[in-house]
C-alpha atoms as a PDB file:
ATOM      1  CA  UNK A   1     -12.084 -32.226  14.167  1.00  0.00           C
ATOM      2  CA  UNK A   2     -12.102 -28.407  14.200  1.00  0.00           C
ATOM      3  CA  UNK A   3     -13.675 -26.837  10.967  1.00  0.00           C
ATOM      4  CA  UNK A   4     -11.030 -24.082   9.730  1.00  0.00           C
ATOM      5  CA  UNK A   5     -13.441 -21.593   9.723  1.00  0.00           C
ATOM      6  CA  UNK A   6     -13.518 -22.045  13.916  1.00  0.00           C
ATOM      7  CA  UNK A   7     -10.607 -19.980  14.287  1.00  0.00           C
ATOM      8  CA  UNK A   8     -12.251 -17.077  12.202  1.00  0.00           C
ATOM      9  CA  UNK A   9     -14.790 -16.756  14.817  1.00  0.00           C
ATOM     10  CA  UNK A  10     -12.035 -15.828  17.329  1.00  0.00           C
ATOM     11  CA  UNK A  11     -11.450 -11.896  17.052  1.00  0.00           C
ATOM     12  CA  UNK A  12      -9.698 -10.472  14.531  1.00  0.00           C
ATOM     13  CA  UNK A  13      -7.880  -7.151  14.523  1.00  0.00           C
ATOM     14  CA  UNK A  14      -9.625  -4.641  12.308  1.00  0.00           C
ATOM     15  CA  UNK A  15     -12.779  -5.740  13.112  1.00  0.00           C
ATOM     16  CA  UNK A  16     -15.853  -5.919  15.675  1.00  0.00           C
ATOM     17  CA  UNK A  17     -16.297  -9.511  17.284  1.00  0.00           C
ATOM     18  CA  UNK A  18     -19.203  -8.438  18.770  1.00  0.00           C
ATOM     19  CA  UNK A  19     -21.052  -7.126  15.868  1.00  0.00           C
ATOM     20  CA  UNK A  20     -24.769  -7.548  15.715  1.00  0.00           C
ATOM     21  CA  UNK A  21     -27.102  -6.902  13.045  1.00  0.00           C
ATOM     22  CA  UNK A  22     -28.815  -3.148  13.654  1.00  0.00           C
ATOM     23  CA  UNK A  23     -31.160  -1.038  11.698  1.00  0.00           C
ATOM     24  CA  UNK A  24     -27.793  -0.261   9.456  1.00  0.00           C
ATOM     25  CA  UNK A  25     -26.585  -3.951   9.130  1.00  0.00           C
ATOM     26  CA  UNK A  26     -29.450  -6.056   8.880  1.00  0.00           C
ATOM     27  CA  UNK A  27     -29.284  -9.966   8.396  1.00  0.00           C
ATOM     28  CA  UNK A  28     -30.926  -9.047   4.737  1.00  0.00           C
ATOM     29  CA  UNK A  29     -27.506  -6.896   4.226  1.00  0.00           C
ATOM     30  CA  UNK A  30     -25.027  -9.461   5.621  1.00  0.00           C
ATOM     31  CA  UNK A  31     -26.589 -12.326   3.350  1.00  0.00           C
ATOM     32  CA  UNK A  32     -26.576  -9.150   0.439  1.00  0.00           C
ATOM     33  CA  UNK A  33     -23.056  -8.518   1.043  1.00  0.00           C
ATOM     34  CA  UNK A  34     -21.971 -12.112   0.704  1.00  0.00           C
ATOM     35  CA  UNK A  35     -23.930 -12.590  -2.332  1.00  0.00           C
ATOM     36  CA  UNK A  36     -22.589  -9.393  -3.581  1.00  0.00           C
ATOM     37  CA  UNK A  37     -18.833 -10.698  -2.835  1.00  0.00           C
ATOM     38  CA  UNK A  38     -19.157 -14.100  -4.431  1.00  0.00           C
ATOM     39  CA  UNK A  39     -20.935 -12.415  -7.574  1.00  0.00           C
ATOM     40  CA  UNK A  40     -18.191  -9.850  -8.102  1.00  0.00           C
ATOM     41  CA  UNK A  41     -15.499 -12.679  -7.555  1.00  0.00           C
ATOM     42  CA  UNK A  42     -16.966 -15.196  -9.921  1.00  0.00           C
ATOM     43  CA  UNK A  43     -17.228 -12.283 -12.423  1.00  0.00           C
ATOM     44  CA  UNK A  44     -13.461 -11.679 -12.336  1.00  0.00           C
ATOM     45  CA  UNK A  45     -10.953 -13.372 -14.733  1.00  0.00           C
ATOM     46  CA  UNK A  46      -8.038 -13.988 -13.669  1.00  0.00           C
ATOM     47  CA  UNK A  47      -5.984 -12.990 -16.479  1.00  0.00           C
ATOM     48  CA  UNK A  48      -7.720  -9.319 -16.014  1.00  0.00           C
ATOM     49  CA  UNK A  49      -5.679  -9.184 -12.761  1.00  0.00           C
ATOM     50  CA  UNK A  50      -2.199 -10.567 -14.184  1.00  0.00           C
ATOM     51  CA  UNK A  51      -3.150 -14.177 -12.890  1.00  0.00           C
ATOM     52  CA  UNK A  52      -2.799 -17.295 -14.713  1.00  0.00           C
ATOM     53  CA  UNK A  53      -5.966 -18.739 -15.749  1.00  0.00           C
ATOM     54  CA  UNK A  54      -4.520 -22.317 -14.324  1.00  0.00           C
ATOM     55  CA  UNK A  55      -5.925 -25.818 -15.494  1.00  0.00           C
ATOM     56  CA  UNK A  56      -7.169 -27.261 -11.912  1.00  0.00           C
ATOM     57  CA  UNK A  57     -10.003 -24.265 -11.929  1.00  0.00           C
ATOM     58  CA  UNK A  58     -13.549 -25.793 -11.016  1.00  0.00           C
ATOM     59  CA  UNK A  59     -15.427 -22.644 -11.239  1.00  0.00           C
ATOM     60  CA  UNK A  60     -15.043 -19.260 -13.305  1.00  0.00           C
ATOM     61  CA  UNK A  61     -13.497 -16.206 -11.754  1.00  0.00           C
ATOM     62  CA  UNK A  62     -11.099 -16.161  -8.796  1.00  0.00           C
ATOM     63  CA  UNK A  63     -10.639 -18.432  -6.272  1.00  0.00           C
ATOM     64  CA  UNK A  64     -11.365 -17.187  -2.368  1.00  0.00           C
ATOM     65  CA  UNK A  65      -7.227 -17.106  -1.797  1.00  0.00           C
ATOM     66  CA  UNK A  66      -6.621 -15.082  -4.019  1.00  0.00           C
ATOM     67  CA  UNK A  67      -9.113 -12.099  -3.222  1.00  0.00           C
ATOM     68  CA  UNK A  68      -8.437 -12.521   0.135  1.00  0.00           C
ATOM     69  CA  UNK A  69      -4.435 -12.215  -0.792  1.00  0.00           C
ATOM     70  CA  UNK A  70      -4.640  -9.278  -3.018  1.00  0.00           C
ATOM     71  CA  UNK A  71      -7.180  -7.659   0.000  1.00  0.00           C
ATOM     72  CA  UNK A  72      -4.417  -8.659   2.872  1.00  0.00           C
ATOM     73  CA  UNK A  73      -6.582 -10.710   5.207  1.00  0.00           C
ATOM     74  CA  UNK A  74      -6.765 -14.306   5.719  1.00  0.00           C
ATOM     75  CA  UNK A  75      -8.938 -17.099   3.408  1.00  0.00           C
ATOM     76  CA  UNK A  76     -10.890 -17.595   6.419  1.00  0.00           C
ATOM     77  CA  UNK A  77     -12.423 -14.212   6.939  1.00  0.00           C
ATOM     78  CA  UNK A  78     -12.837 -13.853   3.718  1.00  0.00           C
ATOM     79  CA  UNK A  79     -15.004 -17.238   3.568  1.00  0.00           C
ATOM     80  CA  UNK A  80     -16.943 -15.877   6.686  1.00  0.00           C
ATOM     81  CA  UNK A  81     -17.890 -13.158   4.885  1.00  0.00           C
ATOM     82  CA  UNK A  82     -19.154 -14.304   1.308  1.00  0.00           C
ATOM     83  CA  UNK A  83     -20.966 -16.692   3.999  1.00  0.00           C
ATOM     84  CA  UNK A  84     -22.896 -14.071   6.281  1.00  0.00           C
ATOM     85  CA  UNK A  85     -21.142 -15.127   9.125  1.00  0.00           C
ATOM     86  CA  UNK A  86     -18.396 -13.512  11.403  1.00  0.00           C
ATOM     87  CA  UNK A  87     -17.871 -10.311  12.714  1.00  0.00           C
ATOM     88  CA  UNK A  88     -18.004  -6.650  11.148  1.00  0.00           C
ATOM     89  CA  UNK A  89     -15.771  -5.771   8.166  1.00  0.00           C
ATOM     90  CA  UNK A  90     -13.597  -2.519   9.334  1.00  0.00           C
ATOM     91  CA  UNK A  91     -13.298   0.001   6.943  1.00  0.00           C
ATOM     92  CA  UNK A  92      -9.771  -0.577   5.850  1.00  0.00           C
ATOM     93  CA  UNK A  93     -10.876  -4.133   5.248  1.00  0.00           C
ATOM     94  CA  UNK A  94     -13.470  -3.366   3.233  1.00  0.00           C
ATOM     95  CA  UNK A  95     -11.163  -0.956   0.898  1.00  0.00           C
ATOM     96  CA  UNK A  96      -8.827  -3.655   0.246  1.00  0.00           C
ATOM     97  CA  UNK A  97     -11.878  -6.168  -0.735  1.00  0.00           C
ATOM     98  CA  UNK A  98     -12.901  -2.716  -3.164  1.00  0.00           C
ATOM     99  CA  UNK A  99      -9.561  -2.776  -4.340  1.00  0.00           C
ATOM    100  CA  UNK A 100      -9.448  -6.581  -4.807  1.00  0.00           C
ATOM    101  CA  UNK A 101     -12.593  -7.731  -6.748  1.00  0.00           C
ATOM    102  CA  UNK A 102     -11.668  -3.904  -8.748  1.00  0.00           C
ATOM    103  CA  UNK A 103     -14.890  -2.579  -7.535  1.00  0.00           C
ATOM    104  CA  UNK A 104     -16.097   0.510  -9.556  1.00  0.00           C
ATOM    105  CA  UNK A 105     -17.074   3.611  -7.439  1.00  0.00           C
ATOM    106  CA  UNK A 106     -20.807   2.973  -7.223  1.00  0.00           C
ATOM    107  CA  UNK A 107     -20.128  -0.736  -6.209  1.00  0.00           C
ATOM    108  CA  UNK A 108     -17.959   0.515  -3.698  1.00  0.00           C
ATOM    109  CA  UNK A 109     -20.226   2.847  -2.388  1.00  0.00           C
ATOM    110  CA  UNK A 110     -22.981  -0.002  -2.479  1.00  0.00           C
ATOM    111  CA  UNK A 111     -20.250  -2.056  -0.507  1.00  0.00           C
ATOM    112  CA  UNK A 112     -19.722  -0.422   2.058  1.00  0.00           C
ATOM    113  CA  UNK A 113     -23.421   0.435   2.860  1.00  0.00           C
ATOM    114  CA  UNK A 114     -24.298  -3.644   2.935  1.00  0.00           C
ATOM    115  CA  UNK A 115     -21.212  -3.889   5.621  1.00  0.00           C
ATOM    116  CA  UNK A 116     -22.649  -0.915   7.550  1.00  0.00           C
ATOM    117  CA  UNK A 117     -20.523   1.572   7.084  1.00  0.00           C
ATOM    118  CA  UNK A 118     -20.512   4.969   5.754  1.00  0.00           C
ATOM    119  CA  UNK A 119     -19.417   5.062   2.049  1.00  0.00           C
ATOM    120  CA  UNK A 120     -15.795   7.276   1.817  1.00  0.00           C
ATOM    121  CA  UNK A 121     -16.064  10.051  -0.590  1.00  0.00           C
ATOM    122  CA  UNK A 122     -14.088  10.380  -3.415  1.00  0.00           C
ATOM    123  CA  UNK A 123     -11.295  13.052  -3.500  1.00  0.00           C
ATOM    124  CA  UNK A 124     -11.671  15.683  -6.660  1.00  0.00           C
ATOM    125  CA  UNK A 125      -8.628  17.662  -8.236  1.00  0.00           C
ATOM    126  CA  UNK A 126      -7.749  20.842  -7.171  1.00  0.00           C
ATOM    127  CA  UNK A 127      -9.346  22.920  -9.799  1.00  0.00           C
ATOM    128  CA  UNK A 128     -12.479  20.638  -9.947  1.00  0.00           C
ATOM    129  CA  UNK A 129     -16.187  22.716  -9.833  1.00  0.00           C
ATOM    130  CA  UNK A 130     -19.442  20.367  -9.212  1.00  0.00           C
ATOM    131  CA  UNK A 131     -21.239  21.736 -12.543  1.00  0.00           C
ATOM    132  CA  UNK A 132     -24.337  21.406 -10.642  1.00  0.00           C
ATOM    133  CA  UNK A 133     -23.579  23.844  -8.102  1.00  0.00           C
ATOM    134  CA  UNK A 134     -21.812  26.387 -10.283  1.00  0.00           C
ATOM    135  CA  UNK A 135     -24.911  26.257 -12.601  1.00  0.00           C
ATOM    136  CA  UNK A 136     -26.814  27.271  -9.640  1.00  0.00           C
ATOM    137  CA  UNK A 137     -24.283  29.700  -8.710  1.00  0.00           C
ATOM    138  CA  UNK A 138     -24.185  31.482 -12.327  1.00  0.00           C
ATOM    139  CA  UNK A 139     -28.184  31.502 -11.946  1.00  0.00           C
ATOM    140  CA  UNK A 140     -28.240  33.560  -8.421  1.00  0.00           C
ATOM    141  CA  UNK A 141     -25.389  36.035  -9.282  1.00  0.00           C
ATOM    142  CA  UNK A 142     -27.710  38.680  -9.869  1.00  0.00           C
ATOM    143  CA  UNK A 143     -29.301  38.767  -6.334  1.00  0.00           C
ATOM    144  CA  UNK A 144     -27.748  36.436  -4.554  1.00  0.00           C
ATOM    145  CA  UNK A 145     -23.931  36.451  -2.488  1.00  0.00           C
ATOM    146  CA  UNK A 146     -22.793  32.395  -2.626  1.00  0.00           C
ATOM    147  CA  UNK A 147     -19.984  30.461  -3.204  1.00  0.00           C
ATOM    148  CA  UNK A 148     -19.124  26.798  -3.499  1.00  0.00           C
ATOM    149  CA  UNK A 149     -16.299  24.912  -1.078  1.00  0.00           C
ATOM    150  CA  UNK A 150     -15.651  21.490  -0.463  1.00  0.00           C
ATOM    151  CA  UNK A 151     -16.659  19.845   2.442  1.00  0.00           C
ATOM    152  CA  UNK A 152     -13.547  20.952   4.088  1.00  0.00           C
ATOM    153  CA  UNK A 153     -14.203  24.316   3.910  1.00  0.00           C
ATOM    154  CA  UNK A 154     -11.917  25.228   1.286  1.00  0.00           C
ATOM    155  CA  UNK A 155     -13.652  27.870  -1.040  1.00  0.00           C
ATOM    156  CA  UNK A 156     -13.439  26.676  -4.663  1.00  0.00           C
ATOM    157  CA  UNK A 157     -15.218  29.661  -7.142  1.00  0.00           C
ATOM    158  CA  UNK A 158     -17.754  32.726  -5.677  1.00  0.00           C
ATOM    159  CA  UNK A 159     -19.588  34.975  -7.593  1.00  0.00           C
ATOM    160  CA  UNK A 160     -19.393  38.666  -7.913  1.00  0.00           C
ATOM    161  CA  UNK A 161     -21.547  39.779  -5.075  1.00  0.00           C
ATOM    162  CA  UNK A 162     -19.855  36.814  -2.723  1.00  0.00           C
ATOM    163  CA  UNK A 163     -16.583  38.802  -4.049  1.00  0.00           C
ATOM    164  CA  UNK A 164     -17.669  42.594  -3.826  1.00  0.00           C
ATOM    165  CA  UNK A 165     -18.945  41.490   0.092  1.00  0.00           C
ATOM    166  CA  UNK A 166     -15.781  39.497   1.264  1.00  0.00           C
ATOM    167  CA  UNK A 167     -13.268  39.686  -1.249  1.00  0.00           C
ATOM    168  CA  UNK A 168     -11.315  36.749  -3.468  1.00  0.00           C
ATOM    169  CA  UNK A 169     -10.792  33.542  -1.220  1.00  0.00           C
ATOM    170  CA  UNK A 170     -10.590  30.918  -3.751  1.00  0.00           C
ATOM    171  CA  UNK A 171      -6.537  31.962  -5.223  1.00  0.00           C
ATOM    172  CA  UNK A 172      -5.542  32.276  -1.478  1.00  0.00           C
ATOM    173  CA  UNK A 173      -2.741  29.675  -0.658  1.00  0.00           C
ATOM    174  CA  UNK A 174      -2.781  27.042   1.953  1.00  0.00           C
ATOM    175  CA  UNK A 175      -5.411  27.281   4.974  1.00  0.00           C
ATOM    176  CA  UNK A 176      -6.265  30.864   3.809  1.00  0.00           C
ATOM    177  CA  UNK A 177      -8.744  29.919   1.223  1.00  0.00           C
ATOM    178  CA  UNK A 178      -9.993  27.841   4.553  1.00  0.00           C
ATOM    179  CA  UNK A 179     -13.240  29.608   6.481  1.00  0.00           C
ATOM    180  CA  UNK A 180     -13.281  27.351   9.292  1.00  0.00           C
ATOM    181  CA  UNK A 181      -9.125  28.040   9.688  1.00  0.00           C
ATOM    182  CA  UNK A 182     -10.573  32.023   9.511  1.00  0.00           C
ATOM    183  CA  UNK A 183     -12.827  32.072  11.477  1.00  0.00           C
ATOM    184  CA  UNK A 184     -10.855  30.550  14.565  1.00  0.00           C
ATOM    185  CA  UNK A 185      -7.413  32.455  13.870  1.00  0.00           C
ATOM    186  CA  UNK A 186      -8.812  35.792  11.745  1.00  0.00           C
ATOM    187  CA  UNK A 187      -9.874  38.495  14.436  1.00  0.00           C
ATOM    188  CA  UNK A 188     -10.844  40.720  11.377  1.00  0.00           C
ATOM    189  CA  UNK A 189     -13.012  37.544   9.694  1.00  0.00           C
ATOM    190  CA  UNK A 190     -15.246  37.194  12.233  1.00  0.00           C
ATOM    191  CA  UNK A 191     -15.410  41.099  12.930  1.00  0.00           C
ATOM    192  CA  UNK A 192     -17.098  40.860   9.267  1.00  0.00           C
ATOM    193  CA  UNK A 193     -19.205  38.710   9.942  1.00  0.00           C
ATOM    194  CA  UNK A 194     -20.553  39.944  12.819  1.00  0.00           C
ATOM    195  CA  UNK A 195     -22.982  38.008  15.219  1.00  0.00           C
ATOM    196  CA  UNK A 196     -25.907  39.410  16.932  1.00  0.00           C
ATOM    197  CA  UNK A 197     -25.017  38.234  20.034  1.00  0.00           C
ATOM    198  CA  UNK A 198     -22.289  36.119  21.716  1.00  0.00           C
ATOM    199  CA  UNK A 199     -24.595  32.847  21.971  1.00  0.00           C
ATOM    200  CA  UNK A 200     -25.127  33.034  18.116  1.00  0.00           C
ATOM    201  CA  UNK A 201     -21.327  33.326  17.468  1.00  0.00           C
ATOM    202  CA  UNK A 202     -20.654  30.302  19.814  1.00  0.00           C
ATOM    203  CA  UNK A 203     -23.294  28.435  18.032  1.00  0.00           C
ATOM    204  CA  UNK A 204     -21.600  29.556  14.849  1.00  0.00           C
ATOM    205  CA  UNK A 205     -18.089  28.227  16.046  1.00  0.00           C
ATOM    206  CA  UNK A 206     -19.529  24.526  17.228  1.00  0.00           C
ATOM    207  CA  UNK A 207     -21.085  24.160  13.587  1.00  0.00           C
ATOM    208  CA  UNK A 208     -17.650  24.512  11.834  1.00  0.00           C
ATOM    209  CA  UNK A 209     -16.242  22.194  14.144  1.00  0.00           C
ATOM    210  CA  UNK A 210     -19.099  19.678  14.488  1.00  0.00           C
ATOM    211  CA  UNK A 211     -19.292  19.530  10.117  1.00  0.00           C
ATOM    212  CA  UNK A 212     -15.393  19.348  10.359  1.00  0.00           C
ATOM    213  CA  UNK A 213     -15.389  16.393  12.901  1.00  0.00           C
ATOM    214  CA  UNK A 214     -18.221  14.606  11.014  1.00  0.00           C
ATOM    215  CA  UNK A 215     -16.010  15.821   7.251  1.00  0.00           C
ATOM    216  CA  UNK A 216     -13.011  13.929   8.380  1.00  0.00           C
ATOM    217  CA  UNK A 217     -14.717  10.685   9.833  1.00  0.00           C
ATOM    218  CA  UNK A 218     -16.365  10.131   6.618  1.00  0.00           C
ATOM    219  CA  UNK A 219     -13.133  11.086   4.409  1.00  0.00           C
ATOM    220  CA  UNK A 220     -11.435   8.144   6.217  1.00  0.00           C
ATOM    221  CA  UNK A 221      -9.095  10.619   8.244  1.00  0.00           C
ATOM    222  CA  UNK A 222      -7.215  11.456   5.383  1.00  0.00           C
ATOM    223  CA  UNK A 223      -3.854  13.827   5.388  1.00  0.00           C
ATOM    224  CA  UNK A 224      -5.617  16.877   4.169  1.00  0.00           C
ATOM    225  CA  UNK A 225      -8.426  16.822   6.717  1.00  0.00           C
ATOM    226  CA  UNK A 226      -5.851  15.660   9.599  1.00  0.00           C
ATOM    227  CA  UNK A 227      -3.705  18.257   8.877  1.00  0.00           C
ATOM    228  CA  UNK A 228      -6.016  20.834   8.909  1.00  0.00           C
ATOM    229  CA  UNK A 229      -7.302  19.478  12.457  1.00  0.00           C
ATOM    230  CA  UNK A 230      -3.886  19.409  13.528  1.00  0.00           C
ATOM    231  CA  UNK A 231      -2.953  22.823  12.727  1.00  0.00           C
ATOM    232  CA  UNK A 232      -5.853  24.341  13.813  1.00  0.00           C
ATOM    233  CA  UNK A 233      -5.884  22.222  17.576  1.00  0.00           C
ATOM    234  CA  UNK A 234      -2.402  24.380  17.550  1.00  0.00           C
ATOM    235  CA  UNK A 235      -3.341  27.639  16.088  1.00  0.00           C
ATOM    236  CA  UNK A 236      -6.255  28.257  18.350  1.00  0.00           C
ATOM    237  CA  UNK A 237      -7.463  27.057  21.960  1.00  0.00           C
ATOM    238  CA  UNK A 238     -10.937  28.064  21.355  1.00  0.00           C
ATOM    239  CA  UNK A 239     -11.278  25.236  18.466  1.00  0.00           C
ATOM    240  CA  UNK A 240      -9.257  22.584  20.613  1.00  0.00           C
ATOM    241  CA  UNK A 241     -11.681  23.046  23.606  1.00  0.00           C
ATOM    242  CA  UNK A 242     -14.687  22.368  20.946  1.00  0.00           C
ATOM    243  CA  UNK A 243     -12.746  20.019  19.342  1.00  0.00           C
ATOM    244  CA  UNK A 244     -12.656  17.593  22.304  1.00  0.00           C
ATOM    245  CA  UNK A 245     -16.784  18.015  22.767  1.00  0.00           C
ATOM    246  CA  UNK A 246     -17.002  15.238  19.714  1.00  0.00           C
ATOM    247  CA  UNK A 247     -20.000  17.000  18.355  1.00  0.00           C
ATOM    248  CA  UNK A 248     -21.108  15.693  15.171  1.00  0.00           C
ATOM    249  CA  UNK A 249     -23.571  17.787  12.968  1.00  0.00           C
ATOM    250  CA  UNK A 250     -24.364  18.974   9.368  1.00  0.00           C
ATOM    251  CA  UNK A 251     -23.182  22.666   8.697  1.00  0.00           C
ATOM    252  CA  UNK A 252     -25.444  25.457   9.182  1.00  0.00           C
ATOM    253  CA  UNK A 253     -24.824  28.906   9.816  1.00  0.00           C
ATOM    254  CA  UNK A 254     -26.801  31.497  11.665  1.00  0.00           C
ATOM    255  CA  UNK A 255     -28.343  34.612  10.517  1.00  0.00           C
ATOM    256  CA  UNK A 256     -25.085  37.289  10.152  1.00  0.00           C
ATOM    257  CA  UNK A 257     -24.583  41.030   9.723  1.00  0.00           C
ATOM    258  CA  UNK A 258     -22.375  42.123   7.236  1.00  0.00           C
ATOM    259  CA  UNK A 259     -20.973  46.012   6.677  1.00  0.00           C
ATOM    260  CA  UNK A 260     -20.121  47.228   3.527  1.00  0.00           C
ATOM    261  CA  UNK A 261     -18.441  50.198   2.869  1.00  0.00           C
ATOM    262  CA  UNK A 262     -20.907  51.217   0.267  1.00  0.00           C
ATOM    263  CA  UNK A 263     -23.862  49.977   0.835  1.00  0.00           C
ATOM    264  CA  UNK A 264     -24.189  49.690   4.766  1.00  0.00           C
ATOM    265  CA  UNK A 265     -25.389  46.841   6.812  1.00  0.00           C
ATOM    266  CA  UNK A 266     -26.613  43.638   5.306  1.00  0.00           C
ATOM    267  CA  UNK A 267     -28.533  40.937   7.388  1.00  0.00           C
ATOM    268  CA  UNK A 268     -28.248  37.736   6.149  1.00  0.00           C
ATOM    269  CA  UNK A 269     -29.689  33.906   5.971  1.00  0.00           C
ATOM    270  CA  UNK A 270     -27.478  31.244   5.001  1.00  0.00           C
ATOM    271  CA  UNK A 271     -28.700  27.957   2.916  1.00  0.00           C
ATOM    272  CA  UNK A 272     -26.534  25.285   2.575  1.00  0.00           C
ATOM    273  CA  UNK A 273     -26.791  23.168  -0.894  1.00  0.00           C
ATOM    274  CA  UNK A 274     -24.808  19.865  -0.680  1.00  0.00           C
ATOM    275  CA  UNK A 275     -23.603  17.901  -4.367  1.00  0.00           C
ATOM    276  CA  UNK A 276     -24.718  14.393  -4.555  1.00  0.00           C
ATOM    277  CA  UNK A 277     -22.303  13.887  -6.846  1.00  0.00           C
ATOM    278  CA  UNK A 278     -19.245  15.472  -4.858  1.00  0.00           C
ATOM    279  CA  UNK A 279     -17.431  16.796  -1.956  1.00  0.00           C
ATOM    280  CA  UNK A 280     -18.989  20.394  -2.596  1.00  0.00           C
ATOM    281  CA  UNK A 281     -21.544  22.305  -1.553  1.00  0.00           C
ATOM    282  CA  UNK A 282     -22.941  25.929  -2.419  1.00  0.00           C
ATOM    283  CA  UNK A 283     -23.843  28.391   0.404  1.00  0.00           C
ATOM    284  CA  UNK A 284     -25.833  31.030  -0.603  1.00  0.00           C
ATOM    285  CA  UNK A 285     -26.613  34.242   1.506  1.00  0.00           C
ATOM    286  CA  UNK A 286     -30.413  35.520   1.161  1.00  0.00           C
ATOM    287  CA  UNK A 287     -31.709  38.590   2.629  1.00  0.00           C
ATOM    288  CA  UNK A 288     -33.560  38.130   5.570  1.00  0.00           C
ATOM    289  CA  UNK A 289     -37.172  39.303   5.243  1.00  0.00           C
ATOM    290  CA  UNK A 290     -38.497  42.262   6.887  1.00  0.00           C
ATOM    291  CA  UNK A 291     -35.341  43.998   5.999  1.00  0.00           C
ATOM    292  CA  UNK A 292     -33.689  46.235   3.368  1.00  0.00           C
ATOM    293  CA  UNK A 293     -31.256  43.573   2.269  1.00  0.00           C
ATOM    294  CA  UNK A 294     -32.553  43.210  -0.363  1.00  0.00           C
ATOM    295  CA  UNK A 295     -32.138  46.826  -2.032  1.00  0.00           C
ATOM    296  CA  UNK A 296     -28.786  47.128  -0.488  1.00  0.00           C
ATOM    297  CA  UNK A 297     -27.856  44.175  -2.464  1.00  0.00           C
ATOM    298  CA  UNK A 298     -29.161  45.515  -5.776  1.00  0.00           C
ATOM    299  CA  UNK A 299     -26.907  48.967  -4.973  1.00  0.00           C
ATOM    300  CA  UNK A 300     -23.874  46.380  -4.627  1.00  0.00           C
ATOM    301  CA  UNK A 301     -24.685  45.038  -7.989  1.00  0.00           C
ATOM    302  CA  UNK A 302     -25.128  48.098  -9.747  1.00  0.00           C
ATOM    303  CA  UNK A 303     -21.947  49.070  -8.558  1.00  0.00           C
ATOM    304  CA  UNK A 304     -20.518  46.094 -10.078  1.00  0.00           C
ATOM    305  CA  UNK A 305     -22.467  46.379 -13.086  1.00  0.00           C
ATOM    306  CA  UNK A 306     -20.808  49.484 -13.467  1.00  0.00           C
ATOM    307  CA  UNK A 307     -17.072  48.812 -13.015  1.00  0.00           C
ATOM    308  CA  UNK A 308     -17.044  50.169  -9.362  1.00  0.00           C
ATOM    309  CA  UNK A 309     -14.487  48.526  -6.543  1.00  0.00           C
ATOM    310  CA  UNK A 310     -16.984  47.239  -4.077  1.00  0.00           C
ATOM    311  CA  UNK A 311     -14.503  44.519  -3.070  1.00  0.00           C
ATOM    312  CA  UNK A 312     -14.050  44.377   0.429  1.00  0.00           C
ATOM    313  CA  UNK A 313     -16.747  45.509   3.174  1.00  0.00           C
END
């Protein structure tokens, strides 16, 4: 007779029937993750999840049915899993198993990893600042442009020199508070931020678009990101052309020029500073040695210092 667990070894939508173990899903992790399951089930009572406790119960915790009913997917995959066996968990799958065995975030996180994929990232209010980043960002003021965004791109708080160079972008509604959406539809932006050459600004385009296509794969394709793809594919033919490359990469940001009105030409290096803890990161702009940046930058903040408009290069 033909064990029910045969038919789970047929393909089943949502997930890879050809999965393997690699460097990222090794057996160790698939015998982890079903350890992990049946541990987080067992530890479960059903009355936490509205349930009744029932007479006929043999072991503590919940019973494989009814995870794999509140995760919508059959008993039988479920089974395959907490057994090592079977193919590769999709994402959505492993969500609704989060969801199911009410997995707190670093569980999840640890989840996801032991099923080999890339841990979502938790969304933040609106108004949220990463207090490690803004420390830092208080701490620079003094000689140091920077700002923190989210990994979108969105600019959340900058500091008085970031403001006194490019102006308030944080209070701007919609995609204008965006620097990838400015830089690909805001002739003035990137005439700002001017590029030494027309290789460097190419490079400079590709990053935003190779961090946004990497930003939206790991926030699970979520409306925000996908609309901002979507109205950007529209909005400008030079980011739907990169778009369709598929590059992946971390952001980074070439050396830049900036002219201010005041002070005159600043060249500057861009570091990157991502949160563990969130979606944000801080970019900071640092003179570039072997030039005056540095002294133009402490005219800006004396300006500042005293009450001057330096807003706006």
């Amino acid at each position: 007779m033909t064990h029910p667990l045969d038919a789970a070894r047929d393909p089943i939508p949502g997930t890879d029937p050809d999965w393997r173990p690699t460097p990222g899903t090794r057996t160790a992790d698939r015998i982890q993750l079903g350890d992990f399951l049946r541990r987080r089930r067992t530890a479960l009572r059903p009355e936490d999840l509205g349930l009744a406790p029932g007479t006929r119960r043999r072991t503590p915790g919940l019973r494989r049915d009814e995870v794999a009913a509140m995760a919508n997917m059959s008993t039988a995959y479920y089974e395959i899993l907490e057994q090592a066996r079977g193919p590769q968990p999709s994402a959505s799958m492993l969500a609704g198993i989060a969801t199911a065995l009410r997995l707190t975030p670093d569980e999840r996180h640890h989840l996801y990893l032991l099923a080999g994929h890339a841990p979502p990232t938790p969304a933040e209010p609106a108004d949220y600042v990463d207090p490690g980043l803004a420390y830092t960002l208080d701490a620079v003021a003094a000689t140091t442009p920077a700002f923190i965004s989210d990994d979108l791109s969105n600019v959340v708080v900058q500091n008085p020199l970031n403001l006194a160079l490019f102006g308030s972008f944080a209070d701007r509604p919609g995609h204008e508070k965006n620097l990838t959406w400015q830089w690909f539809t805001s002739a003035r932006w990137r005439s700002v931020l001017r590029s030494p050459s027309p290789q460097e600004e190419e490079a400079t385009s590709l990053s935003y678009v190779a961090d946004l296509r990497a930003t939206v794969t790991q926030r699970g394709h979520d409306p925000a990101a996908a609309t901002l793809v979507s109205d950007l594919r529209e909005a400008s033919t030079e980011f739907a052309e990169m778009w369709d490359r598929h590059r992946v990469s971390t952001l980074h940001c070439p050396t830049k020029t900036v002219f201010h009105r005041h002070v005159g030409h600043l060249d500057l290096d861009c570091v990157v500073l991502a949160s563990p803890l969130s979606r944000q990161r801080l970019l900071m702009l640092q003179p570039v040695p072997g030039t005056d940046t540095s002294d133009r930058l402490r005219r800006l903040q004396l300006l500042i210092s005293d009450g001057q408009s330096a807003a706006t290069p």
